[in-house]
C-alpha atoms as a PDB file:
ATOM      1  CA  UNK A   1     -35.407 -15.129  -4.598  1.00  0.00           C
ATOM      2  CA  UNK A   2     -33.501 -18.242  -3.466  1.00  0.00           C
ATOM      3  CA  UNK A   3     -31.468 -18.900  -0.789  1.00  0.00           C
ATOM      4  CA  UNK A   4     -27.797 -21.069  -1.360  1.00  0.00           C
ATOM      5  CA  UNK A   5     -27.191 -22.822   1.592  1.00  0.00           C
ATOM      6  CA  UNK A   6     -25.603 -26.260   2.657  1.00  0.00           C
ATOM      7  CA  UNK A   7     -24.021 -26.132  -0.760  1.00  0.00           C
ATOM      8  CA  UNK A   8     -22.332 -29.154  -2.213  1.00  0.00           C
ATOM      9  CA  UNK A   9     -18.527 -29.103  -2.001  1.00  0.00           C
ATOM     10  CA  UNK A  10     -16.291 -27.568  -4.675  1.00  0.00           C
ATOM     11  CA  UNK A  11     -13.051 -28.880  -5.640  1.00  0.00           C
ATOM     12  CA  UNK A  12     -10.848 -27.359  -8.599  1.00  0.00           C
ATOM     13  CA  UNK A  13     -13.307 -29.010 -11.482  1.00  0.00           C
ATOM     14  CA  UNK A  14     -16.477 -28.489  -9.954  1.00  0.00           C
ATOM     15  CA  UNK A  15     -15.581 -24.842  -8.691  1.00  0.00           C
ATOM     16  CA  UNK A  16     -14.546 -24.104 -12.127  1.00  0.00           C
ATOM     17  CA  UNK A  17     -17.550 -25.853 -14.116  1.00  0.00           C
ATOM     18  CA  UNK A  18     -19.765 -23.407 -11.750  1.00  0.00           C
ATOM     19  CA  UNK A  19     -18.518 -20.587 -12.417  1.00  0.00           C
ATOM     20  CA  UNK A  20     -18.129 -21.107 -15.763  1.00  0.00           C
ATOM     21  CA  UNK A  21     -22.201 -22.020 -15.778  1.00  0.00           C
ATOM     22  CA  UNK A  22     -23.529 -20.520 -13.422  1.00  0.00           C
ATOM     23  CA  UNK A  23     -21.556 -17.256 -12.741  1.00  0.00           C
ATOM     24  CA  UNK A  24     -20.951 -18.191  -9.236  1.00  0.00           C
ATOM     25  CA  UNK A  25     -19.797 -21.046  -6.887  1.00  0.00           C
ATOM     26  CA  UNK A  26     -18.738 -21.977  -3.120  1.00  0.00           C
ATOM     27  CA  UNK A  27     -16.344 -23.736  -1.598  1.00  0.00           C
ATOM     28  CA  UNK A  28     -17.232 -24.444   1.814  1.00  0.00           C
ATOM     29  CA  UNK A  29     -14.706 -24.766   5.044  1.00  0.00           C
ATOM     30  CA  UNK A  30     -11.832 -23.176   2.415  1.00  0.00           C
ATOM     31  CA  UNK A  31     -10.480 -21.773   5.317  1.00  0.00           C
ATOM     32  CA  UNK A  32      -9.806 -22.764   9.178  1.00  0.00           C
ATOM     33  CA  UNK A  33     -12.189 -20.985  11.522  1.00  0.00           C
ATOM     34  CA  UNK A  34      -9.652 -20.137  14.266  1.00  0.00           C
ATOM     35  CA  UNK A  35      -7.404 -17.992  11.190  1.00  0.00           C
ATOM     36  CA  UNK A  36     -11.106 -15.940  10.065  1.00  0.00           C
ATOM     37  CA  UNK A  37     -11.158 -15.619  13.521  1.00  0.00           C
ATOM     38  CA  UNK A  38      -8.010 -14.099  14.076  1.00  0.00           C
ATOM     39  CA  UNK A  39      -8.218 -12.189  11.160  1.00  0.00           C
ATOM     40  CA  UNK A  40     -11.526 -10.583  12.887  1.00  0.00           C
ATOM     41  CA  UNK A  41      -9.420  -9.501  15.876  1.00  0.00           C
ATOM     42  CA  UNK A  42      -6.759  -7.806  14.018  1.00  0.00           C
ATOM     43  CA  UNK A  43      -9.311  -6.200  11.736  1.00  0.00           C
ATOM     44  CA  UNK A  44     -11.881  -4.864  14.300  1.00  0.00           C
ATOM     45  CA  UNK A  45     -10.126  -1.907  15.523  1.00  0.00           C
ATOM     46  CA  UNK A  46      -9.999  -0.598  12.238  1.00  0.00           C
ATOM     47  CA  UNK A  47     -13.430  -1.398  11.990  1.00  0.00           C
ATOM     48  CA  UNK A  48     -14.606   0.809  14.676  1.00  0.00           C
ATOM     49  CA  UNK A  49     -11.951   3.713  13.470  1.00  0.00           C
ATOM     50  CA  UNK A  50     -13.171   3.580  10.033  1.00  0.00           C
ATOM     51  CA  UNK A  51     -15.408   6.317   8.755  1.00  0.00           C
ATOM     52  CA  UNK A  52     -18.970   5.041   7.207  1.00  0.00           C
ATOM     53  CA  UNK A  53     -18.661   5.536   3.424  1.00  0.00           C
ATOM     54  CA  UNK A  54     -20.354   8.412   1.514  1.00  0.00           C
ATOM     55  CA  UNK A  55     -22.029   8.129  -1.926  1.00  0.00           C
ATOM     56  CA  UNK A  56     -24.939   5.978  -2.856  1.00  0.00           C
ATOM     57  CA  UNK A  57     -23.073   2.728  -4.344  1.00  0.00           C
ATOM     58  CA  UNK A  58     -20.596   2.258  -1.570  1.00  0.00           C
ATOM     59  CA  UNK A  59     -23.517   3.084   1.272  1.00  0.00           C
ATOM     60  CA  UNK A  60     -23.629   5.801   4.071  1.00  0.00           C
ATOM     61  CA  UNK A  61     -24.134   2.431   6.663  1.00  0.00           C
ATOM     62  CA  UNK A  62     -21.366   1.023   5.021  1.00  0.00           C
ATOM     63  CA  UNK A  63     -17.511   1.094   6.143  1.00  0.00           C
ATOM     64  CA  UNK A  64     -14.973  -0.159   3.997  1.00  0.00           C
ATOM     65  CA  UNK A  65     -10.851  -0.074   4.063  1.00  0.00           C
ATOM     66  CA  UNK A  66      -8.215  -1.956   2.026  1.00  0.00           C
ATOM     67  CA  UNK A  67      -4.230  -2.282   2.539  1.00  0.00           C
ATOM     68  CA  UNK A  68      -4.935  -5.599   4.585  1.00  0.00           C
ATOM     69  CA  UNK A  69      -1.765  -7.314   3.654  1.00  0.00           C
ATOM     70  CA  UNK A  70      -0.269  -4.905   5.750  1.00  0.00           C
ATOM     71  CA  UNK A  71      -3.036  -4.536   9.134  1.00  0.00           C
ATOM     72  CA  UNK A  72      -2.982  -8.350   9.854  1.00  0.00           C
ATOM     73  CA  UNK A  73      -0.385 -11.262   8.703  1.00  0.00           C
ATOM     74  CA  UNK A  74      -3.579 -13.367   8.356  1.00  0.00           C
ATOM     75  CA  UNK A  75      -4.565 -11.488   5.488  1.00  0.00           C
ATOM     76  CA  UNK A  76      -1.988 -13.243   3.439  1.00  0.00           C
ATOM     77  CA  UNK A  77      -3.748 -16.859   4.409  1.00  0.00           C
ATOM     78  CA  UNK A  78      -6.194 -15.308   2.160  1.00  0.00           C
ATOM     79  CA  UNK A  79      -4.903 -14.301  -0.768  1.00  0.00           C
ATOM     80  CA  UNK A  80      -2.635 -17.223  -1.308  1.00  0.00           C
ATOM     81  CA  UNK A  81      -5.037 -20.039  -0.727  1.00  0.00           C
ATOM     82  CA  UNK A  82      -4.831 -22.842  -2.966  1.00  0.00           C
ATOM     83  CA  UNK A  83      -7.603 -23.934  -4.519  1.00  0.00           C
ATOM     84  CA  UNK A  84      -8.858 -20.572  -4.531  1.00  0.00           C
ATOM     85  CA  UNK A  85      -5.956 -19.278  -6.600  1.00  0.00           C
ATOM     86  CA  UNK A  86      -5.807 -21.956  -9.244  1.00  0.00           C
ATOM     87  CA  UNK A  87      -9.213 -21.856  -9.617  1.00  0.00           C
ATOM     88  CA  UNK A  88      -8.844 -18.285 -10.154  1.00  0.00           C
ATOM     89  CA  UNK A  89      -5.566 -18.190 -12.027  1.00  0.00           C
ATOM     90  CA  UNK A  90      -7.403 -20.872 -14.500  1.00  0.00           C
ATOM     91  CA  UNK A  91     -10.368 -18.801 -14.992  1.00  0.00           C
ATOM     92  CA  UNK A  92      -8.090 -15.845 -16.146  1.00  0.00           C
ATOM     93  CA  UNK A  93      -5.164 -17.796 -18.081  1.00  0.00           C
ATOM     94  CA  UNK A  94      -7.020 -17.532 -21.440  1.00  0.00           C
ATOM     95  CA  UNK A  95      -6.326 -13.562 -21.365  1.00  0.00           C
ATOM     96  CA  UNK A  96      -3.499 -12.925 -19.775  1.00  0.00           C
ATOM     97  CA  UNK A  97       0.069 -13.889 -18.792  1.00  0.00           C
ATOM     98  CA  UNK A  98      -0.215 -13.678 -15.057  1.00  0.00           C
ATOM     99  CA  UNK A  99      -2.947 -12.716 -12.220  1.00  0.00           C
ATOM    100  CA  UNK A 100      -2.510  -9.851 -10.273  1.00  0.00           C
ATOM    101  CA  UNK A 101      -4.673  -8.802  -7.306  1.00  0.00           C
ATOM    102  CA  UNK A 102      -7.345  -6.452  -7.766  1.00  0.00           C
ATOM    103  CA  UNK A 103      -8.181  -5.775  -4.168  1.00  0.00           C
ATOM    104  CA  UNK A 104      -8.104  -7.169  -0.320  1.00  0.00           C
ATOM    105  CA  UNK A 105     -11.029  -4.971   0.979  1.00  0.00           C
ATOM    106  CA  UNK A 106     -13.018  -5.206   4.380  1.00  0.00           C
ATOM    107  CA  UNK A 107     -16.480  -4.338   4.349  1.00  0.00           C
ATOM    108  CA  UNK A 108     -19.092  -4.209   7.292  1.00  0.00           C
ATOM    109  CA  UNK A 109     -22.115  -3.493   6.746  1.00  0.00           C
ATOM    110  CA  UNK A 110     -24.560  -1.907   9.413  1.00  0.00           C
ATOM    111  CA  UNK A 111     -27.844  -2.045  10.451  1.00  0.00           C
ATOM    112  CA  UNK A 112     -30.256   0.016   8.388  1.00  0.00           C
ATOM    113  CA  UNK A 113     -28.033  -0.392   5.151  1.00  0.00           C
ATOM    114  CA  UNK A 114     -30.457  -0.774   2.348  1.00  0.00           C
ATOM    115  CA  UNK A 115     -29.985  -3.010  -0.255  1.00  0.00           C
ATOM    116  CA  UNK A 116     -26.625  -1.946  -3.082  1.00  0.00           C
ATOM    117  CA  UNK A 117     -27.153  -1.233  -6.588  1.00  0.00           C
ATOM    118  CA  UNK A 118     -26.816  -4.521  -8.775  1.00  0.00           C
ATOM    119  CA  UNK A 119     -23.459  -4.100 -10.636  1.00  0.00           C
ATOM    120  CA  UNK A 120     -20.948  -5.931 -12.363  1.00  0.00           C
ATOM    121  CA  UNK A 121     -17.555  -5.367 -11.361  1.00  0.00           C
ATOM    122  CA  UNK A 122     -15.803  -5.831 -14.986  1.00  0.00           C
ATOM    123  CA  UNK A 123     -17.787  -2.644 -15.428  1.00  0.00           C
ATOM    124  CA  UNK A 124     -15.001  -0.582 -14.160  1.00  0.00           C
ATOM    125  CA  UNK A 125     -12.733  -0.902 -16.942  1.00  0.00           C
ATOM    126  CA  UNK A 126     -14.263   0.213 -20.191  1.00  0.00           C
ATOM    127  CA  UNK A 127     -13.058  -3.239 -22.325  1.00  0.00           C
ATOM    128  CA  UNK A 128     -14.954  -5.704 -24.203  1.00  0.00           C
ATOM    129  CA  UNK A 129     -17.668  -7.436 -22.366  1.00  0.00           C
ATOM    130  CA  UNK A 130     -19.028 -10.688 -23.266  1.00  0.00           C
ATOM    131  CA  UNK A 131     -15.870 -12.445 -24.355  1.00  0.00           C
ATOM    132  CA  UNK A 132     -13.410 -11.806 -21.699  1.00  0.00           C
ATOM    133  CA  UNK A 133     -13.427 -11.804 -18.076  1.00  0.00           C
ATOM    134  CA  UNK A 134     -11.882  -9.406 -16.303  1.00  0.00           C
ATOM    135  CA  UNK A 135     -11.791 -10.788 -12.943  1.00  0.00           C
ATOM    136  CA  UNK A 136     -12.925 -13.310  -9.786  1.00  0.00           C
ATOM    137  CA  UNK A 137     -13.945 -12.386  -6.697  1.00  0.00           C
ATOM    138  CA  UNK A 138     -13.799 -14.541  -3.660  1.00  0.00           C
ATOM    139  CA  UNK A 139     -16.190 -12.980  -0.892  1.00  0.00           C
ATOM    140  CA  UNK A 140     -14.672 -14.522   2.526  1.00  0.00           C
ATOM    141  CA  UNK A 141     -17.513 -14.268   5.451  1.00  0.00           C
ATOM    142  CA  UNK A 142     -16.228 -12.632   9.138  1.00  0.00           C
ATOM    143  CA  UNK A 143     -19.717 -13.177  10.306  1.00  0.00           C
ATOM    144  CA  UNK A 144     -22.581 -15.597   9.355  1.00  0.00           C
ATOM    145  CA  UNK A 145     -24.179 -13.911   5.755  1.00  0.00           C
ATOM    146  CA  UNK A 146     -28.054 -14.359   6.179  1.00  0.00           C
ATOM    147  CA  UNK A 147     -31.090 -13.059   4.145  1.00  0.00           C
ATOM    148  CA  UNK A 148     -31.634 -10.522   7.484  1.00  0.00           C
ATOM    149  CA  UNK A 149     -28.270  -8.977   8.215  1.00  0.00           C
ATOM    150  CA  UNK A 150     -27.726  -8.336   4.013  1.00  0.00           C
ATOM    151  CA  UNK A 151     -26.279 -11.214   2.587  1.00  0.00           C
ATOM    152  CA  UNK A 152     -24.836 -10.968  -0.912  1.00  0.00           C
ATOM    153  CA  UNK A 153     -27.423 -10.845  -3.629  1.00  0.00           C
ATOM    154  CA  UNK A 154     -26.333 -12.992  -6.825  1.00  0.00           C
ATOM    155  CA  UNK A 155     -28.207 -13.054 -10.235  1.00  0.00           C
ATOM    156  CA  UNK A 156     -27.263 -16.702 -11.318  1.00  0.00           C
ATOM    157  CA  UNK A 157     -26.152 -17.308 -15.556  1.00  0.00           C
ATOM    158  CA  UNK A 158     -25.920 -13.289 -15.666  1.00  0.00           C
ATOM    159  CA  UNK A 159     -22.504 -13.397 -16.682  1.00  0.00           C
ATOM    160  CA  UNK A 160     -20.156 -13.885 -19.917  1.00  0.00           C
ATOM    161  CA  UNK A 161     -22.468 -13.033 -22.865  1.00  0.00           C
ATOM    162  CA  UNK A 162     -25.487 -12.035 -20.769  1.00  0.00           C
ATOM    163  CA  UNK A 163     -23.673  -9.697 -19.732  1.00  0.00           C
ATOM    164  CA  UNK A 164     -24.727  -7.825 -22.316  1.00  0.00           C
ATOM    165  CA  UNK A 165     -28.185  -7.673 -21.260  1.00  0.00           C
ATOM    166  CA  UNK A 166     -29.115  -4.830 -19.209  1.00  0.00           C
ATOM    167  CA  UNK A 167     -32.489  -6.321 -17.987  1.00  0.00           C
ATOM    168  CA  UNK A 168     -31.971  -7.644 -14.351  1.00  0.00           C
ATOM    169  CA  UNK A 169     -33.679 -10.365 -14.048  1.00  0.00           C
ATOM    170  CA  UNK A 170     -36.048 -11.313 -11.081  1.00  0.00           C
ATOM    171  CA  UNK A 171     -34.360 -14.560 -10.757  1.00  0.00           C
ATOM    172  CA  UNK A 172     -31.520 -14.005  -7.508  1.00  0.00           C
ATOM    173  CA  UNK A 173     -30.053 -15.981  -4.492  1.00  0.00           C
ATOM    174  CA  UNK A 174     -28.834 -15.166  -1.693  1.00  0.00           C
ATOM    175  CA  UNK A 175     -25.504 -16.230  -0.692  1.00  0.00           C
ATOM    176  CA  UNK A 176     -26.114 -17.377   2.921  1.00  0.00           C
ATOM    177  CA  UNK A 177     -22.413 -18.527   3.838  1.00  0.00           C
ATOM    178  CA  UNK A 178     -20.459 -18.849   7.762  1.00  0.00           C
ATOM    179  CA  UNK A 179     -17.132 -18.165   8.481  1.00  0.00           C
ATOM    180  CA  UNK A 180     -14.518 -19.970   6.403  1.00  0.00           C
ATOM    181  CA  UNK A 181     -16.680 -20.451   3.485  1.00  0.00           C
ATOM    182  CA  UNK A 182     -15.357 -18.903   0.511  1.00  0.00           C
ATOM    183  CA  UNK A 183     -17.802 -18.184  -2.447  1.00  0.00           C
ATOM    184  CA  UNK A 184     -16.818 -17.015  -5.456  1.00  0.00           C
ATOM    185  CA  UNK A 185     -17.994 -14.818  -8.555  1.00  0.00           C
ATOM    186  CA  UNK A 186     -17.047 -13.452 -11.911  1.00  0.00           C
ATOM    187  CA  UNK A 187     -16.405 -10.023 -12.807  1.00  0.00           C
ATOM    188  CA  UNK A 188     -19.359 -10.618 -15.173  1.00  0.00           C
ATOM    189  CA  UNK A 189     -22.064 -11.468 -12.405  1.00  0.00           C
ATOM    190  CA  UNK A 190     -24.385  -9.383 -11.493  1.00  0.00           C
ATOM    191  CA  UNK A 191     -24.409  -8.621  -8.083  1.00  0.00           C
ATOM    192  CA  UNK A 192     -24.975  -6.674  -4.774  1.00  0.00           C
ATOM    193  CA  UNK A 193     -25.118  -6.689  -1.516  1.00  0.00           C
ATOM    194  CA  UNK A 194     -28.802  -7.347   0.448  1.00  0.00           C
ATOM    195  CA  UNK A 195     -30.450  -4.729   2.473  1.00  0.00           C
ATOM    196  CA  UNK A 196     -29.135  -5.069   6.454  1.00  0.00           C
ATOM    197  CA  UNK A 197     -32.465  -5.784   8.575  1.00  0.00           C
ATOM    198  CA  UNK A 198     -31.212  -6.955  11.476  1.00  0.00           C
ATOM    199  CA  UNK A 199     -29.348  -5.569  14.469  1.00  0.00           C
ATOM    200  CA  UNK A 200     -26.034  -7.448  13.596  1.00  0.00           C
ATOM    201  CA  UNK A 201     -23.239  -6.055  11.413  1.00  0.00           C
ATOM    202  CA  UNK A 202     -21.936  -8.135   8.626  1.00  0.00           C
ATOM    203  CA  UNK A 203     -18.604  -8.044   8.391  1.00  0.00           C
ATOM    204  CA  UNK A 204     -16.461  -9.831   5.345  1.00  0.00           C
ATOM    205  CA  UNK A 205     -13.268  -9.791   3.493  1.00  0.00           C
ATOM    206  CA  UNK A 206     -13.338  -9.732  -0.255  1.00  0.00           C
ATOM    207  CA  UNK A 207     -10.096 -11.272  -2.089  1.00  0.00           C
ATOM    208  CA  UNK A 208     -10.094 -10.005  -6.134  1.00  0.00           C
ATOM    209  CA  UNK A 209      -8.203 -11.290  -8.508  1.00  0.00           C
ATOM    210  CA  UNK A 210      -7.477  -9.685 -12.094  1.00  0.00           C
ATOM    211  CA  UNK A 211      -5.625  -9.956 -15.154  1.00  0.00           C
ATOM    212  CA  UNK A 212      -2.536  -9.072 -14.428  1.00  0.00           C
ATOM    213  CA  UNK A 213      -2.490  -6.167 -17.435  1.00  0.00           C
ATOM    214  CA  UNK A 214      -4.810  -4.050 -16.003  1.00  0.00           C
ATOM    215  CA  UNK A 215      -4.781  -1.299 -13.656  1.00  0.00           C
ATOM    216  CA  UNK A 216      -6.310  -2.597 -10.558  1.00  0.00           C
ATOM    217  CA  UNK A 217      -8.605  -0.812  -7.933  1.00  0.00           C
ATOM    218  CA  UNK A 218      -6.426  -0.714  -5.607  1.00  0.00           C
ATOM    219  CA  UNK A 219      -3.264   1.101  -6.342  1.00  0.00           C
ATOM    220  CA  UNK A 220      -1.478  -1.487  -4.454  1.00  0.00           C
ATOM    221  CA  UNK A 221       2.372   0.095  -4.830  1.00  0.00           C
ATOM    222  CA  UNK A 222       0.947   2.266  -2.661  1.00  0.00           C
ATOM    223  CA  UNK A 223      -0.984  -0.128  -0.194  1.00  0.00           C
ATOM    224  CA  UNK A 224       2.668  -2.083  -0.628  1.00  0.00           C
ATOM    225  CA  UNK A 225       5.675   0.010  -1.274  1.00  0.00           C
ATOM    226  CA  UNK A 226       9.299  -1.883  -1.144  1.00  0.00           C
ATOM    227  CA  UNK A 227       9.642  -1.591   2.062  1.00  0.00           C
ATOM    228  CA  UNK A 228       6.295  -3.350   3.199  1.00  0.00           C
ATOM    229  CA  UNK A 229       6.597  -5.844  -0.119  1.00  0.00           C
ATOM    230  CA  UNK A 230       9.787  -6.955   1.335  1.00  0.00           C
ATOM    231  CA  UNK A 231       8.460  -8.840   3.626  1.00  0.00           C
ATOM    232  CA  UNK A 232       6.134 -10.675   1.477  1.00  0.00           C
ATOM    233  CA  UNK A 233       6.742 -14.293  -0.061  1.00  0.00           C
ATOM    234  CA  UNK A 234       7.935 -14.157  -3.587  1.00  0.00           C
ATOM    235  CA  UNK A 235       4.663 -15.154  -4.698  1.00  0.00           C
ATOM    236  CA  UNK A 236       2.414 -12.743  -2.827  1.00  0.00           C
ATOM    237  CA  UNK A 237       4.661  -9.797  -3.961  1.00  0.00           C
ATOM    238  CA  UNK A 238       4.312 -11.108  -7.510  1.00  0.00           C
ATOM    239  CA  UNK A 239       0.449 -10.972  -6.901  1.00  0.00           C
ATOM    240  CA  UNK A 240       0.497  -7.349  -5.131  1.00  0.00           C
ATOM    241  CA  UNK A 241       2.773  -5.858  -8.746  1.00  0.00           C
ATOM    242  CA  UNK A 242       6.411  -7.198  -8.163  1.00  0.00           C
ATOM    243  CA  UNK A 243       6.681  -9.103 -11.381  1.00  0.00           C
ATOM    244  CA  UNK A 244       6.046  -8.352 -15.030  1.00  0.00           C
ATOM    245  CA  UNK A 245       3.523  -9.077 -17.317  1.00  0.00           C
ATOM    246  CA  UNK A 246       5.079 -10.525 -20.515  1.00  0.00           C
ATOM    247  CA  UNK A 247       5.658  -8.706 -22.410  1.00  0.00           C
ATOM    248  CA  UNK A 248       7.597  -6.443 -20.692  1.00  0.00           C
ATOM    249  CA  UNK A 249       4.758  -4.486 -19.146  1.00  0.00           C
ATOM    250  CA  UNK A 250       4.881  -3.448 -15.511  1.00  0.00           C
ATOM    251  CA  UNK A 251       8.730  -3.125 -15.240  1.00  0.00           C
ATOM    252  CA  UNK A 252      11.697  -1.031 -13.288  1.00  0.00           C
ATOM    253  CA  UNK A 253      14.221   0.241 -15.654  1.00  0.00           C
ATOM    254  CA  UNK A 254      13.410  -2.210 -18.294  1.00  0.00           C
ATOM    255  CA  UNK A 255      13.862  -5.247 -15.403  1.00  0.00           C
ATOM    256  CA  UNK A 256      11.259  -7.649 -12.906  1.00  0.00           C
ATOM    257  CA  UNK A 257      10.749  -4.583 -10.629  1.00  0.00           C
ATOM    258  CA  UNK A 258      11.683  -7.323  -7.589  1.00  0.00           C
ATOM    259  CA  UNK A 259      14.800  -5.793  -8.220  1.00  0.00           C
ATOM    260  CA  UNK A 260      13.664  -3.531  -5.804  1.00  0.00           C
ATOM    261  CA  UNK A 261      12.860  -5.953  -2.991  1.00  0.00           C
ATOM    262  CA  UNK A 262      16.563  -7.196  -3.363  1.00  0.00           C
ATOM    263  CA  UNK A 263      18.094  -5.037  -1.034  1.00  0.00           C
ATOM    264  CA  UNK A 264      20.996  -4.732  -3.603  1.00  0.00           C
ATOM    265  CA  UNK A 265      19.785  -2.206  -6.605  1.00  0.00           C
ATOM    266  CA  UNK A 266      22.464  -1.261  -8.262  1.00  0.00           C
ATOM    267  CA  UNK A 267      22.629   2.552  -9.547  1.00  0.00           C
ATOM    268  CA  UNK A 268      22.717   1.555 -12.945  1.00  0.00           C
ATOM    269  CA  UNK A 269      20.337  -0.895 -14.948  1.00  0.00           C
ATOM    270  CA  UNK A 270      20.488  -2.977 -18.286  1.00  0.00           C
ATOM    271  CA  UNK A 271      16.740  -3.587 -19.697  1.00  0.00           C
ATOM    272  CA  UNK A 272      16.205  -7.595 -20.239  1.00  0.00           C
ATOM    273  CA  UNK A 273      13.418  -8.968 -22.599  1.00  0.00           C
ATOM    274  CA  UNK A 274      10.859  -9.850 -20.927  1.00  0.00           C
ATOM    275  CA  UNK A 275       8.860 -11.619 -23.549  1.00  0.00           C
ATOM    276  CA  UNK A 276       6.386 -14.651 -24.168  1.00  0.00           C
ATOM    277  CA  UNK A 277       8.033 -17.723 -26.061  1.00  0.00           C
ATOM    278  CA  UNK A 278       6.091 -17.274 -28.933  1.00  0.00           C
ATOM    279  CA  UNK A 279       7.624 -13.437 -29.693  1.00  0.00           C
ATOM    280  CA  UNK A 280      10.619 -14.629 -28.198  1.00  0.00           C
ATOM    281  CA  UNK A 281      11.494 -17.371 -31.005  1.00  0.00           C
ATOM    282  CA  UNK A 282      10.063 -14.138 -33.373  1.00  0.00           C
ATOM    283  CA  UNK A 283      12.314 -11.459 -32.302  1.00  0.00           C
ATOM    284  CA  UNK A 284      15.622 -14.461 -32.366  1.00  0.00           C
ATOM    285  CA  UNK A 285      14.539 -15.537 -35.938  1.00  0.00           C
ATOM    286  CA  UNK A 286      14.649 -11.566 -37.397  1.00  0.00           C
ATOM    287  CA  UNK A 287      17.884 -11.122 -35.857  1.00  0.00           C
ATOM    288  CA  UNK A 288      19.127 -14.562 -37.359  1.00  0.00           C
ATOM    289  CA  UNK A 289      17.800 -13.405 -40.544  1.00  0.00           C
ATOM    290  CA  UNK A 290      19.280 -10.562 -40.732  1.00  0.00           C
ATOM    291  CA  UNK A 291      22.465 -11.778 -39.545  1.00  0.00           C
ATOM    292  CA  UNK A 292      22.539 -14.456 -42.349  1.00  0.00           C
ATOM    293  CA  UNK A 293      21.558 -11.738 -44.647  1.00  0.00           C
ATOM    294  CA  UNK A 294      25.041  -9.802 -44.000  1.00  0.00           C
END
C-alpha cells in the first residue's frame, strides 16, 4: 500500500486524463482554506447531534448526515466549483443530457472505526458496468486525511472494464489529502475508507455527481423542496432536480419543474417538448410529412 501525497497539480486535461487512467485524481488547493473552514463551523454542531450509524458498511464509529445545501451557505461553494464540475460534467456527457447531484454528505469518522468494505459506488444501481459510468465523486477533506486517522483507501486502474473483476487487488493508496484539496474518483473505483487508529476524528464532505437520469441517493426534493430551492442559483437548483432531462424526463405537468421556483404557477399547465435536437428535427419531419401527405 502506497501513500498519494504532494501530488502534482490537476487542471481540466490532466484531472480528466487521470481519471480516465487511473480511476482517480487530485486537485490540490481547489478550494480556499478559510471557506472549508467555515464550512467546519457550521457543520460541527450537527456533528456532535448526529447519531453514530448502524450496520456494518456505513460503521457503528461512523456519523454521517446529508441536506447540506440547506445547514451551511458554504456548502454551495462546493458543489458549484469550477473545475470540479466541468471535469465532472465531461466525464458524464457521453451518457447523459445533464448532471445531477447524487449526494452532499458529511462523514466523520471516529476513533476505533475499522477499516470499510471495498465497494464501488456505481454498484447501487443495477445497470451495465464496464461501459458506462455512473458517477464522480469529489471527497473534500475537513481535517488532514492520514494513513492513522483512516484516510480513504483507493485501488488504482480498478475502474471502467475492471470493474468487472471481482478480485481486489493488493495494489491500494492511500489518499493522504489537507483541507481544500479536492480528490476525485469514479463510480467505478474501488474504494473505502481506512481503519481510524488514531485519537483524531476525520471529518470530510463528499460532493457526488450523477447522470442526471437516474434516481440519486439522496432524494434531494426532499433535502430541497420549493421553498428551500428558491433560494438557490439557477444552476445549483438545476443540479439539486429543477430542470429536465431531455427528453422530457423529470418534469411538472409536462414543463421545466422551475416552474415551481417562479413564484407565479399558474393553476393550469400546457406540456412543452422537451426534447434533444436530434428527435426534435425527427418528430418536425413526421409532422411535415404527414402534412404534405394531406
Amino acid at each position: 500500500m502506497t501513500n498519494a501525497q504532494n501530488p502534482k497539480p490537476a487542471g481540466f486535461d490532466a484531472a480528466t486524463d487521470l481519471l480516465k487512467t487511473q480511476g482517480w485524481c487530485v486537485i490540490p488547493n481547489a478550494m480556499p482554506v478559510e471557506t472549508i473552514a467555515a464550512l467546519a463551523a457550521d457543520l460541527a454542531p450537527i456533528y456532535e447531534a448526529t447519531p453514530f450509524c448502524e450496520g456494518d458498511f456505513y460503521g457503528g464509529r461512523t456519523k454521517r448526515f446529508g441536506s447540506l445545501l440547506k445547514r451551511s451557505r458554504h456548502a454551495a461553494d462546493l458543489a458549484l466549483e469550477k473545475l470540479v464540475l466541468s471535469v465532472a460534467t465531461g466525464l458524464l456527457a457521453p451518457w447523459c443530457d445533464t448532471i445531477q447531484l447524487n449526494l452532499m454528505q458529511a462523514i466523520a469518522l471516529h476513533p476505533g472505526a475499522p477499516a470499510q468494505f471495498p465497494h464501488r459506488d456505481q454498484d447501487m444501481w443495477q445497470g451495465v458496468k464496464g461501459e458506462v459510468e455512473y458517477l464522480v465523486n469529489v471527497m473534500w477533506p475537513l481535517t488532514p486525511f492520514t494513513v492513522e486517522n483512516g484516510a480513504t483507501i483507493l485501488y488504482p486502474g480498478s475502474h471502467g472494464r475492471e470493474a468487472l473483476n471481482e478480485v481486489i487487488s493488493e495494489r491500494s493508496t492511500v489518499a493522504v489529502f489537507n483541507p481544500g484539496d479536492a480528490f476525485l474518483f469514479l463510480g467505478s473505483t474501488l474504494h473505502g475508507a481506512g481503519a481510524n487508529l488514531s485519537h483524531e476524528i476525520r471529518k470530510a464532505v463528499i460532493v457526488s455527481y450523477c447522470l442526471g437520469w437516474l434516481k440519486p441517493y439522496e432524494n434531494q426534493w426532499l433535502s430541497y423542496p420549493p421553498e428551500v430551492a428558491r433560494t438557490f442559483s439557477p444552476e445549483l437548483a438545476g443540479l439539486v432536480g429543477y430542470r429536465q432531462h431531455r427528453p422530457n424526463l423529470g418534469n411538472y405537468e409536462g414543463v421545466c419543474p422551475s416552474v415551481l421556483l417562479t413564484g407565479n404557477l399558474p393553476d393550469h399547465i400546457g406540456a412543452v417538448d422537451a426534447l434533444r435536437p436530434d428527435q426534435a428535427e425527427a418528430v418536425t419531419a413526421h409532422r411535415v410529412a404527414q402534412e404534405a401527405a394531406t
